[in-house]
C-alpha atoms as a PDB file:
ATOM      1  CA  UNK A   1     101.874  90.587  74.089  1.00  0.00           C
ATOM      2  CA  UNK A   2      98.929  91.871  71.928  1.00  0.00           C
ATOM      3  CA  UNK A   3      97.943  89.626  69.102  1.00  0.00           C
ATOM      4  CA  UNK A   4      96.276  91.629  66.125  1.00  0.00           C
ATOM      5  CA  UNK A   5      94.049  89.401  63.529  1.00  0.00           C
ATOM      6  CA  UNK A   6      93.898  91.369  60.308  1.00  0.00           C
ATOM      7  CA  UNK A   7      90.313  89.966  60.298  1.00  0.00           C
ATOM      8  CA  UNK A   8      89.042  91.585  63.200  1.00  0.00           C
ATOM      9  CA  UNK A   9      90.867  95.420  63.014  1.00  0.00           C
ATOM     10  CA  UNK A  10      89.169  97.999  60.885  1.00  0.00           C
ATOM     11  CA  UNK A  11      91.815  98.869  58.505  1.00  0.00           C
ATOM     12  CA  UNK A  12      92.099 102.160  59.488  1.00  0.00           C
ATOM     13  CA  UNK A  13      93.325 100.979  63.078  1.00  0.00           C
ATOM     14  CA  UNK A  14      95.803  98.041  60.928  1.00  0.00           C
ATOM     15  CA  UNK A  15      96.477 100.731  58.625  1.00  0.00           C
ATOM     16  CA  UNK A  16      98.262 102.659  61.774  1.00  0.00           C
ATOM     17  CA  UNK A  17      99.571  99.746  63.520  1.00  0.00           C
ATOM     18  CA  UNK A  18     101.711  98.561  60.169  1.00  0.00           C
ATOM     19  CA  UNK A  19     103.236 102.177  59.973  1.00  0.00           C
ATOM     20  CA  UNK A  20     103.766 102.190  63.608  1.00  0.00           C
ATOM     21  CA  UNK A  21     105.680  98.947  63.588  1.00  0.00           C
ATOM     22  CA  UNK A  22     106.947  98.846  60.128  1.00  0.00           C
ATOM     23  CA  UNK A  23     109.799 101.581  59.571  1.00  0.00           C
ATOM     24  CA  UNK A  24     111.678 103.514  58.884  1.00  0.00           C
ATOM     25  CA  UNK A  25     110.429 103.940  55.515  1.00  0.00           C
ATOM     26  CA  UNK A  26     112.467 105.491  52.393  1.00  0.00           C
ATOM     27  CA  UNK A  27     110.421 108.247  50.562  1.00  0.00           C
ATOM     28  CA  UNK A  28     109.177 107.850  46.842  1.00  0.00           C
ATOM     29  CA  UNK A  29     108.901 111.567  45.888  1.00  0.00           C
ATOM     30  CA  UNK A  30     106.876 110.800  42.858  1.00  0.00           C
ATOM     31  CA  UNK A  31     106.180 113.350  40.273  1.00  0.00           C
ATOM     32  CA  UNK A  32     104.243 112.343  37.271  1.00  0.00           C
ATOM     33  CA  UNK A  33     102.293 114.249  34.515  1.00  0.00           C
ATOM     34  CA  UNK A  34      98.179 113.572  33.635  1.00  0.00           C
ATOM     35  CA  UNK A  35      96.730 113.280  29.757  1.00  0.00           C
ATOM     36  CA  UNK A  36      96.936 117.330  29.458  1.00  0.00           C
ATOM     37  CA  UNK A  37     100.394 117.003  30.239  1.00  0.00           C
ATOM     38  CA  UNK A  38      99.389 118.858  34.029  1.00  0.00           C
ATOM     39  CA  UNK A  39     102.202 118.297  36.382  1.00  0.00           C
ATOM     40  CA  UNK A  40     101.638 116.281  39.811  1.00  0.00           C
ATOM     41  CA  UNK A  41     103.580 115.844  42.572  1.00  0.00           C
ATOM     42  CA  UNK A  42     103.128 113.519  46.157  1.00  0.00           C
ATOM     43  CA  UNK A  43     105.499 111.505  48.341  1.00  0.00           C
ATOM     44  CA  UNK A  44     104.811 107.734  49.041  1.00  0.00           C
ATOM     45  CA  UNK A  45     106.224 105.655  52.434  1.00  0.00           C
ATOM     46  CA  UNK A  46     105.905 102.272  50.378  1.00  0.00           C
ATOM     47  CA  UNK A  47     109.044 101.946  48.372  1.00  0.00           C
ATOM     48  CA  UNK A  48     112.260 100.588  47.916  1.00  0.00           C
ATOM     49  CA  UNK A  49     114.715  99.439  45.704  1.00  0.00           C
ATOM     50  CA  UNK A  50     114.583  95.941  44.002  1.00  0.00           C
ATOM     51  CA  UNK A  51     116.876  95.284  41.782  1.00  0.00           C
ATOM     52  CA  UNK A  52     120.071  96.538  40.410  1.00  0.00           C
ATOM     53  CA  UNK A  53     120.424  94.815  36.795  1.00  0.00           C
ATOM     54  CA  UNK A  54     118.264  95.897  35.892  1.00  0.00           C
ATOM     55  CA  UNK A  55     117.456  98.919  38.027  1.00  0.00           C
ATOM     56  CA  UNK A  56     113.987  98.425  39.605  1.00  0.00           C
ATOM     57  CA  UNK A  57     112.542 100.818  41.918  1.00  0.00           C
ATOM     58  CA  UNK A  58     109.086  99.559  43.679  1.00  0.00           C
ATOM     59  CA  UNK A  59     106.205 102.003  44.841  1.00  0.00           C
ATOM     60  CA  UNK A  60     102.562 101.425  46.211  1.00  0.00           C
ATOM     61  CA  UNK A  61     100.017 104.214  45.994  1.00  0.00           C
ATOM     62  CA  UNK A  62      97.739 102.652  47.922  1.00  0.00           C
ATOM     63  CA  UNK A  63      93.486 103.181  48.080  1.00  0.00           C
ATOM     64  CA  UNK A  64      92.554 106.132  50.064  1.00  0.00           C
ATOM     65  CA  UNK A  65      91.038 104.415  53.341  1.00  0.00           C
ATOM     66  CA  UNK A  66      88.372 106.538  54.061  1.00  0.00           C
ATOM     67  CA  UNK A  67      86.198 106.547  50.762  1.00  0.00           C
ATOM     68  CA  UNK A  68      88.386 104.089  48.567  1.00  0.00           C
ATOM     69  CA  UNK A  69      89.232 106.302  45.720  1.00  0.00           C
ATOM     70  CA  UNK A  70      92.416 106.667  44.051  1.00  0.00           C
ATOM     71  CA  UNK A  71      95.593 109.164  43.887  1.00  0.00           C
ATOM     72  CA  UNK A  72      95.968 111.720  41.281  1.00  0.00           C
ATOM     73  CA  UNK A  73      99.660 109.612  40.980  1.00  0.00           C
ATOM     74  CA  UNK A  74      98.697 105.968  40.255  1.00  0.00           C
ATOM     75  CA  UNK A  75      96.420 107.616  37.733  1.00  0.00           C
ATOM     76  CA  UNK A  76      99.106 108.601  35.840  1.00  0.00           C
ATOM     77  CA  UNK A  77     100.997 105.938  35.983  1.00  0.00           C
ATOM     78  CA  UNK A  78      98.722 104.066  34.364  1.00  0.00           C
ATOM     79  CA  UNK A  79      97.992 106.842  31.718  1.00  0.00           C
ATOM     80  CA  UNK A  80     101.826 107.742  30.633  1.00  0.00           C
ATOM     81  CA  UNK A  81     103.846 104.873  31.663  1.00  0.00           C
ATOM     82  CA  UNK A  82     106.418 106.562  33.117  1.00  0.00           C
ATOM     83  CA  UNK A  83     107.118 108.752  36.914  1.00  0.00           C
ATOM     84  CA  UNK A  84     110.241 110.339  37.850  1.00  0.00           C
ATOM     85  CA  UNK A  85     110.989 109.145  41.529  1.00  0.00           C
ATOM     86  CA  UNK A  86     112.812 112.101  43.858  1.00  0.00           C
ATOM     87  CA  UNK A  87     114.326 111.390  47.066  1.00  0.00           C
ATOM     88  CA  UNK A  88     113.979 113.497  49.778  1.00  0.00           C
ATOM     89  CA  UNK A  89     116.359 115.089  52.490  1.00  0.00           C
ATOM     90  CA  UNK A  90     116.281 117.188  55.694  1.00  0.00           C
ATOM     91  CA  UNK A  91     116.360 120.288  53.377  1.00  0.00           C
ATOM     92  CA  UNK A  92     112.956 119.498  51.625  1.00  0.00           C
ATOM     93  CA  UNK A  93     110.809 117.448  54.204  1.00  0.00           C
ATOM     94  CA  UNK A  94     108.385 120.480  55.045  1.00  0.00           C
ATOM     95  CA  UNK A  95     107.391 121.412  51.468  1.00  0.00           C
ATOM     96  CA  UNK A  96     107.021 117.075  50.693  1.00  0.00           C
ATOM     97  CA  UNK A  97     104.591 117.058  53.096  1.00  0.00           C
ATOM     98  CA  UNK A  98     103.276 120.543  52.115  1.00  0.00           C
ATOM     99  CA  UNK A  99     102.862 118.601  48.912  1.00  0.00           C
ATOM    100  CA  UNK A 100     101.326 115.745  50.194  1.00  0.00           C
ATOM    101  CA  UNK A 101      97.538 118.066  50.279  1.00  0.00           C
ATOM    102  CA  UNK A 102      94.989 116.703  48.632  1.00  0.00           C
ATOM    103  CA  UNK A 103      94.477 119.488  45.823  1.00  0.00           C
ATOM    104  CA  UNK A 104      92.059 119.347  43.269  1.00  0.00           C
ATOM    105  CA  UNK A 105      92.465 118.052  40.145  1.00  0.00           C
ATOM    106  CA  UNK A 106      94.780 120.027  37.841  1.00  0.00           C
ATOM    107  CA  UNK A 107      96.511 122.118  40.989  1.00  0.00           C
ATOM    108  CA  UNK A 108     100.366 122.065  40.395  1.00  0.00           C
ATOM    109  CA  UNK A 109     102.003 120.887  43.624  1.00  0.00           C
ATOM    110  CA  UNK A 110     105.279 121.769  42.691  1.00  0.00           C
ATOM    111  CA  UNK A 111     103.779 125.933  42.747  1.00  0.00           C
ATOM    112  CA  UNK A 112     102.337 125.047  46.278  1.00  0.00           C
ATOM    113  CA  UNK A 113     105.005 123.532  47.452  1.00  0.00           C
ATOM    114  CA  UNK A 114     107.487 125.937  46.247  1.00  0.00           C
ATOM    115  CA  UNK A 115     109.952 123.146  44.798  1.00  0.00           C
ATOM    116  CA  UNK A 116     111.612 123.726  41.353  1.00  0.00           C
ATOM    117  CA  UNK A 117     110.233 121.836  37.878  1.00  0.00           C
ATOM    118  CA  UNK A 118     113.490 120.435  35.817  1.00  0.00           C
ATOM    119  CA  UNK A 119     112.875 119.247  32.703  1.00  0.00           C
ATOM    120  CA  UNK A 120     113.875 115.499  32.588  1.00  0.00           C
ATOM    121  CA  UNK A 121     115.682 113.956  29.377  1.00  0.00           C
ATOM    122  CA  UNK A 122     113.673 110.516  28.700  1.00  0.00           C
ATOM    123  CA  UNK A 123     110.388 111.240  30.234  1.00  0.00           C
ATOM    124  CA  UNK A 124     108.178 114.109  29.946  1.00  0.00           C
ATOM    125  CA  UNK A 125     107.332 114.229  33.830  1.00  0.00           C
ATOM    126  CA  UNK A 126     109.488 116.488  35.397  1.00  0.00           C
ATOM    127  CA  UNK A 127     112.097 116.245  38.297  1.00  0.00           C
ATOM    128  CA  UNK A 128     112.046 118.243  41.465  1.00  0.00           C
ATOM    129  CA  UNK A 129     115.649 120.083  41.659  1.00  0.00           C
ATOM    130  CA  UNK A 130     116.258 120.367  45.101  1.00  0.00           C
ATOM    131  CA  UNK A 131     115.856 116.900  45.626  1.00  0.00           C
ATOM    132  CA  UNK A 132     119.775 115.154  46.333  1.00  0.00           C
ATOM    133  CA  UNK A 133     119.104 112.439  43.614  1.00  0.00           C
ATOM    134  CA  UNK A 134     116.207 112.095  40.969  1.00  0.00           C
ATOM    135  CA  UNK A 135     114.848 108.703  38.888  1.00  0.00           C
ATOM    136  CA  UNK A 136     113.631 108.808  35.825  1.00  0.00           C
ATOM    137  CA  UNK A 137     111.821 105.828  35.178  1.00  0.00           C
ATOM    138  CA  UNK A 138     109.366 103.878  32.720  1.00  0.00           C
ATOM    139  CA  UNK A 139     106.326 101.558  34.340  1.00  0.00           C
ATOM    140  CA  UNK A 140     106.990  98.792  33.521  1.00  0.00           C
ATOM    141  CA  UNK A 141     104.128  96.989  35.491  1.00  0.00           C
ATOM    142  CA  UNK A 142     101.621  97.938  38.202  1.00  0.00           C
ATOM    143  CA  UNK A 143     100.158  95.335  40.215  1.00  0.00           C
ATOM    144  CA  UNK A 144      96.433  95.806  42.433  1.00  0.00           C
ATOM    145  CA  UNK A 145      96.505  94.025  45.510  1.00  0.00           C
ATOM    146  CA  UNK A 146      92.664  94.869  46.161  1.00  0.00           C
ATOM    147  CA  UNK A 147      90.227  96.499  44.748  1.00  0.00           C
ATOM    148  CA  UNK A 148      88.835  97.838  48.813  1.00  0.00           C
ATOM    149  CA  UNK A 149      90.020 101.036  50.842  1.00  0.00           C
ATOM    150  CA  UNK A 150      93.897 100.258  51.661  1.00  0.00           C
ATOM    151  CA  UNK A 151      94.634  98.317  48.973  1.00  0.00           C
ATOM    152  CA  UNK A 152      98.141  99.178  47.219  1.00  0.00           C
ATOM    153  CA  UNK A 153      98.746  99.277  43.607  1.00  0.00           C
ATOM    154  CA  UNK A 154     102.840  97.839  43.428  1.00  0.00           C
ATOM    155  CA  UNK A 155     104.007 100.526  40.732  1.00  0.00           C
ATOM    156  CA  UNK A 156     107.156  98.685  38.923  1.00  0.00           C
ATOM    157  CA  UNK A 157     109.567 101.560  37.547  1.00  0.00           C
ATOM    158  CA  UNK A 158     112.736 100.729  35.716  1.00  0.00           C
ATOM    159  CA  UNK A 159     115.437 103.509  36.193  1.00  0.00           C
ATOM    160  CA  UNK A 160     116.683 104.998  32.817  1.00  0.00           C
ATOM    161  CA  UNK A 161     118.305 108.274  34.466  1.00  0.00           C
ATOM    162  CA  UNK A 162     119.638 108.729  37.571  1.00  0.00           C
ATOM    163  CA  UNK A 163     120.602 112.142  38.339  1.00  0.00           C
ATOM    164  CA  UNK A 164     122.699 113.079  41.070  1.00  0.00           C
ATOM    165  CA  UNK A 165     123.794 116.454  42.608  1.00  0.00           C
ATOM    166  CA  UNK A 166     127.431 116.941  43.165  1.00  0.00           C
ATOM    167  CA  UNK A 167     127.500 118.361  46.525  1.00  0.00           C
ATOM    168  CA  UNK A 168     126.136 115.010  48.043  1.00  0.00           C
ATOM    169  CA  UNK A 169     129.104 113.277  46.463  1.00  0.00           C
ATOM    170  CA  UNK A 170     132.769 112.884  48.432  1.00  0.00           C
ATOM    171  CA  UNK A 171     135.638 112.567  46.762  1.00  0.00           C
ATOM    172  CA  UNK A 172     135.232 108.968  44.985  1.00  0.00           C
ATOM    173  CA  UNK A 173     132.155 110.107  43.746  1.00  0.00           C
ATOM    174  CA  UNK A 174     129.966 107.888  46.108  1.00  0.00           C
ATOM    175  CA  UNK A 175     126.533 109.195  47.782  1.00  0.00           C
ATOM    176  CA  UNK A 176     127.983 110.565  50.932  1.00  0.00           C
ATOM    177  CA  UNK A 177     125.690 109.305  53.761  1.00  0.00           C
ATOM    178  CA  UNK A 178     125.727 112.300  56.108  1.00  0.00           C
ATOM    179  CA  UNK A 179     126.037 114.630  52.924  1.00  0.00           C
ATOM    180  CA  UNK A 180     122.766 112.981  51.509  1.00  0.00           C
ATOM    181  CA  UNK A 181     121.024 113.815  54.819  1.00  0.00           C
ATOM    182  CA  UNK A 182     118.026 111.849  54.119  1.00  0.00           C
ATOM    183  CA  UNK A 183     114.903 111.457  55.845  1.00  0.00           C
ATOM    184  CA  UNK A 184     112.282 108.815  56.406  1.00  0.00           C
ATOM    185  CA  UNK A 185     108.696 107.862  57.025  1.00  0.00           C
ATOM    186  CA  UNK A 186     108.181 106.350  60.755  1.00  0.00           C
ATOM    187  CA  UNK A 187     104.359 106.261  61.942  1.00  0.00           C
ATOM    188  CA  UNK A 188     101.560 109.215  62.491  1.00  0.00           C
ATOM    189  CA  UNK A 189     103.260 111.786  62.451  1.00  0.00           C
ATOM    190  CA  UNK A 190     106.903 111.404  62.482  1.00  0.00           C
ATOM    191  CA  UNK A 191     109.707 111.420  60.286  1.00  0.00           C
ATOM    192  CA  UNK A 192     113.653 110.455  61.336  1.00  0.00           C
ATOM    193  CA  UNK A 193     116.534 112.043  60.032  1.00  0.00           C
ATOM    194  CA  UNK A 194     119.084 109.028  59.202  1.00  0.00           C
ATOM    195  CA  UNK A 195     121.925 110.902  60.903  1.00  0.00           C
ATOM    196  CA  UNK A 196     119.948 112.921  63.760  1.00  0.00           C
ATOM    197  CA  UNK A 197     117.335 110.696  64.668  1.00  0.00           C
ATOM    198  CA  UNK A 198     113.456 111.232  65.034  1.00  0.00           C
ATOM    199  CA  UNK A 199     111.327 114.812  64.221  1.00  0.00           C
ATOM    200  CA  UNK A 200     107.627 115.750  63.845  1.00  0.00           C
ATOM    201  CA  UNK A 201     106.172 116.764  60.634  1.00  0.00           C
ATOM    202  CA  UNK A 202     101.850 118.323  61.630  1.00  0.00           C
ATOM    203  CA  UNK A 203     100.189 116.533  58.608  1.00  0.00           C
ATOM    204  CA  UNK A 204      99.117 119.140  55.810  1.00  0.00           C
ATOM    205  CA  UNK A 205      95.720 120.613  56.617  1.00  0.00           C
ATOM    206  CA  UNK A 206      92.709 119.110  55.511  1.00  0.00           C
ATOM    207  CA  UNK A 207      90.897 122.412  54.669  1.00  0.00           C
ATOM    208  CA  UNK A 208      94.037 122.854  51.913  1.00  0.00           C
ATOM    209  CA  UNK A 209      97.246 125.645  52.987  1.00  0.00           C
ATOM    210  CA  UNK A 210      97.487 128.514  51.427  1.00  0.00           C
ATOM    211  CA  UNK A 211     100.588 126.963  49.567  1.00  0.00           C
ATOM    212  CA  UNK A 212     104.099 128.784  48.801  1.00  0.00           C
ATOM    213  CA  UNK A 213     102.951 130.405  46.340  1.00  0.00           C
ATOM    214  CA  UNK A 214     100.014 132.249  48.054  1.00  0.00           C
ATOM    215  CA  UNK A 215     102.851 133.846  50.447  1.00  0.00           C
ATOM    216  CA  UNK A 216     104.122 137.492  50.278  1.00  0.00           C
ATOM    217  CA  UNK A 217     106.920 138.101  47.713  1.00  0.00           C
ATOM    218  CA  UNK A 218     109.229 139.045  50.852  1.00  0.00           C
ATOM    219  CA  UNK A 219     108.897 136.171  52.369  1.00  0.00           C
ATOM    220  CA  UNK A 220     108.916 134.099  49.227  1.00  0.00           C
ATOM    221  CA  UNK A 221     112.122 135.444  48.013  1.00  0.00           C
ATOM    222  CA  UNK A 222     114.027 135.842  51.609  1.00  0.00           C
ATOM    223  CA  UNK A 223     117.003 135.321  52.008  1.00  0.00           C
ATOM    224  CA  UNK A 224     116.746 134.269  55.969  1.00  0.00           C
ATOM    225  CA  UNK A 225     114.069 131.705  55.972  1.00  0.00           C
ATOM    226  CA  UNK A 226     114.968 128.151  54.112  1.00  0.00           C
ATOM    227  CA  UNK A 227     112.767 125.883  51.985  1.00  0.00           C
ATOM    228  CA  UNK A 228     111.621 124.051  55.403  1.00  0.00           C
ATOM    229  CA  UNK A 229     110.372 127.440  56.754  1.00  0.00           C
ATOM    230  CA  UNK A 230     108.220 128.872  53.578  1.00  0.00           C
ATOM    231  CA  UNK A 231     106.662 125.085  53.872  1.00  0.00           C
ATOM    232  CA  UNK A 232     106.075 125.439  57.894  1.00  0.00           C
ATOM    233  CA  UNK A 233     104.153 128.983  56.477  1.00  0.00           C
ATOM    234  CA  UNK A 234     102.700 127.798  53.901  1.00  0.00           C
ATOM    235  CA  UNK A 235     100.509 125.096  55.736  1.00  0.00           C
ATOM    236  CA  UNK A 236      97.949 127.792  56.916  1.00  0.00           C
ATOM    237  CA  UNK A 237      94.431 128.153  55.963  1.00  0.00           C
ATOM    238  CA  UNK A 238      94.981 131.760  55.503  1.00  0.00           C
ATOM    239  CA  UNK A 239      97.628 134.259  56.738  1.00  0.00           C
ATOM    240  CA  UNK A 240      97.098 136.634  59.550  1.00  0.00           C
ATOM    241  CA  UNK A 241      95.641 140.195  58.620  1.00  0.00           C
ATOM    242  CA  UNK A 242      98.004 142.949  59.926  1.00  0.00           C
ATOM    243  CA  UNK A 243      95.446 144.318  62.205  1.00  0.00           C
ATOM    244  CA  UNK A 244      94.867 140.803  64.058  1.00  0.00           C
ATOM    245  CA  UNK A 245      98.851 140.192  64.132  1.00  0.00           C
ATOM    246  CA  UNK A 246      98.987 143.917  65.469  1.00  0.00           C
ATOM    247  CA  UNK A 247      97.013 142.825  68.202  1.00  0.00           C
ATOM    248  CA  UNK A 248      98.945 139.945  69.010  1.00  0.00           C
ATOM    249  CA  UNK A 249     102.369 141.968  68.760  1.00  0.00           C
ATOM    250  CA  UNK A 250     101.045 143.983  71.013  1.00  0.00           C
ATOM    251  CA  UNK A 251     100.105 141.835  73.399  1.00  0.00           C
ATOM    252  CA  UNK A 252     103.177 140.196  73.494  1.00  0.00           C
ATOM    253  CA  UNK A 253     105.724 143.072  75.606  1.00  0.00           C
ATOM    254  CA  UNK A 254     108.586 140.637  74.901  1.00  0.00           C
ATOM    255  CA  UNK A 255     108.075 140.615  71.062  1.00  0.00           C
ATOM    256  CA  UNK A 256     107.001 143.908  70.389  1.00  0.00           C
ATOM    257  CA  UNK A 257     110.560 145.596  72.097  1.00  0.00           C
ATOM    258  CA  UNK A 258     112.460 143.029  69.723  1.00  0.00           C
ATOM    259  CA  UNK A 259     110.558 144.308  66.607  1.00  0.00           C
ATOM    260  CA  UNK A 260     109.709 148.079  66.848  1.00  0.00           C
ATOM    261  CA  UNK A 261     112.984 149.137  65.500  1.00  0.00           C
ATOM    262  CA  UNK A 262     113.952 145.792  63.212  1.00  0.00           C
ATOM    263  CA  UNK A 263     114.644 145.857  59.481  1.00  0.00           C
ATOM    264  CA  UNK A 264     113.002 143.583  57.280  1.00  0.00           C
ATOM    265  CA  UNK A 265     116.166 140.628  57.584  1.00  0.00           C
ATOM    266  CA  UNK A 266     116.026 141.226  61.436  1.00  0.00           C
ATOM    267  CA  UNK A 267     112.339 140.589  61.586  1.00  0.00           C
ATOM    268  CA  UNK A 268     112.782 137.565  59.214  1.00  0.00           C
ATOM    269  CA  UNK A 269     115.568 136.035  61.168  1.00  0.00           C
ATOM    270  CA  UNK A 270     113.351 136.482  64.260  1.00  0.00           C
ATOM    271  CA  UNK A 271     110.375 134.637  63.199  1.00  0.00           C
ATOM    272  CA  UNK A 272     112.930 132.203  61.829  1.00  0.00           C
ATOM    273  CA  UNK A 273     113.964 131.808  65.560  1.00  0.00           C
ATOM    274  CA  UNK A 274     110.079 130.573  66.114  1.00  0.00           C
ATOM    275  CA  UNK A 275     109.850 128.339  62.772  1.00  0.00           C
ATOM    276  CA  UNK A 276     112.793 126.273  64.289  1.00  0.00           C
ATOM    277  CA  UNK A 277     110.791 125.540  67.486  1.00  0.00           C
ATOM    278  CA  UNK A 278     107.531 125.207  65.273  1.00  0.00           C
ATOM    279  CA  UNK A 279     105.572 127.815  66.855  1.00  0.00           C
ATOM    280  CA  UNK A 280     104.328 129.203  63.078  1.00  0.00           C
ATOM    281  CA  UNK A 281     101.586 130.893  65.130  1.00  0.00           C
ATOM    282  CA  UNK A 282     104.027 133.517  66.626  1.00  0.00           C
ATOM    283  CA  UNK A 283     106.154 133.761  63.269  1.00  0.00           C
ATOM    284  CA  UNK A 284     103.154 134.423  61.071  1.00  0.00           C
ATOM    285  CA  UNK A 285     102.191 137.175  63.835  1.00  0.00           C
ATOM    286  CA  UNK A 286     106.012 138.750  63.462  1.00  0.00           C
ATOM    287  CA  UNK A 287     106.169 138.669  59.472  1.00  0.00           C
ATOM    288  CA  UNK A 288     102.078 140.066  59.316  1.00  0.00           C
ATOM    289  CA  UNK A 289     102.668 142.849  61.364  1.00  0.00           C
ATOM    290  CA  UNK A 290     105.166 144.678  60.487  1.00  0.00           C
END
């Protein structure tokens, strides 16, 4: 047995020892809006519900670690008062953590990300519509627990919409539990998938992805590769010129047969084969050079 004293840990090291040991964790897909009424959009591991009458929902932006500044989210929470909470599925965990960048200041997520803005009905921040189930919620409070690196901010939201899509309901209009498909938070970089078990998510890059909406129009609007896929492609620095992926294709005696004579859907559902076994490398090499 190892015994840990907060005391004597950097908190980077407690940091990853808590989300190692403490999970899994339900997703707050929290979308918000800033003083200019700019949209912003990031997931949060430290949440859960408290309370049913009346309907409390509990998040925790916490301190950035490294340099002890503050998200973009608890921001405007403090600002507006109010935060529409998303939960997220199987369906949307790539472009969540797509989302999860740290974009500058005034950089719509939900364009990078690729996800859908829906108006909301009480609150002017706006719900994500592929997400199974959306909150809209007031602030009622928001607690510091420290002012250092680390240090969470409890952000107290009372539901005053729920919003629920249909196809996640069975037939006495409960939240089917495999329909729902959810995910959660588990530590570094993992995820689990309530009714599969555990997957890997690569944390978005540092040096910021190119973002859904810096992608080709054909591969934006195909009809072969899912939500999940445009966020696997997405999460580049920048996209493979033709004559580099050329290169590679060429290179490659296995890939080049299965391509020369391919139309556009067969190339698609091809790197699609690639996306699924998260070798984006290869896929972005297919889709570039052809």
């Amino acid at each position: 047995m190892v015994t840990i004293d907060p005391l004597t840990v950097s908190t980077g090291k407690l940091h990853g020892l808590m989300l190692g040991a403490i999970g899994p964790r339900p997703i707050a897909f929290a979308s918000t809006i800033d003083a200019e009424r700019q949209p912003n959009l990031s997931p949060f591991s430290f949440f859960n519900v408290f309370s049913a009458n009346p309907p409390i929902l509990i998040f925790s932006p916490a301190r950035r670690v490294r340099d002890n500044t503050t998200k973009h989210t608890l921001e405007n929470a403090k600002n507006t008062k109010e935060v529409v909470i998303n939960i997220v599925n199987y369906d949307i965990v790539q472009q969540m953590s797509l989302s999860s960048t740290e974009y500058a200041t005034g950089v719509n997520e939900f364009v990078k990300s690729g996800l859908t803005m829906v108006p909301s009905k009480k609150v002017q921040s706006f719900r994500v519509g592929e997400s199974p189930v959306q909150f809209e919620c007031k602030v009622n409070d928001i607690i510091a627990l420290g002012e250092e690196g680390g240090a969470g901010n409890l952000i107290i939201c009372e539901v005053l919409l729920m919003h629920i899509h249909k196809n996640v309901l069975d037939q006495n209009d409960n939240i089917d539990q495999h329909k729902i498909d959810q995910v959660a938070r588990m530590g570094g970089n993992w995820y689990t998938r309530a009714n599969l078990g555990m997957f890997e998510v690569p944390k978005p890059l540092r040096s910021l992805g190119v973002g859904v909406d810096g992608l080709p129009e054909d591969i934006k609007n195909s009809s072969i590769l899912t939500g999940n896929d445009l966020g696997k492609l997405a999460n580049v620095e920048k996209i493979p010129d033709q004559k580099d992926a050329v290169s590679f294709v060429n290179n490659r005696e296995d890939i080049k047969a299965k391509i020369e004579q391919a139309n556009p859907t067969e190339i698609h559902k091809f790197a699609k084969y690639y996306l699924d076994h998260d070798d984006v490398d290869t896929a972005w090499n297919i889709l570039s050079a052809t």
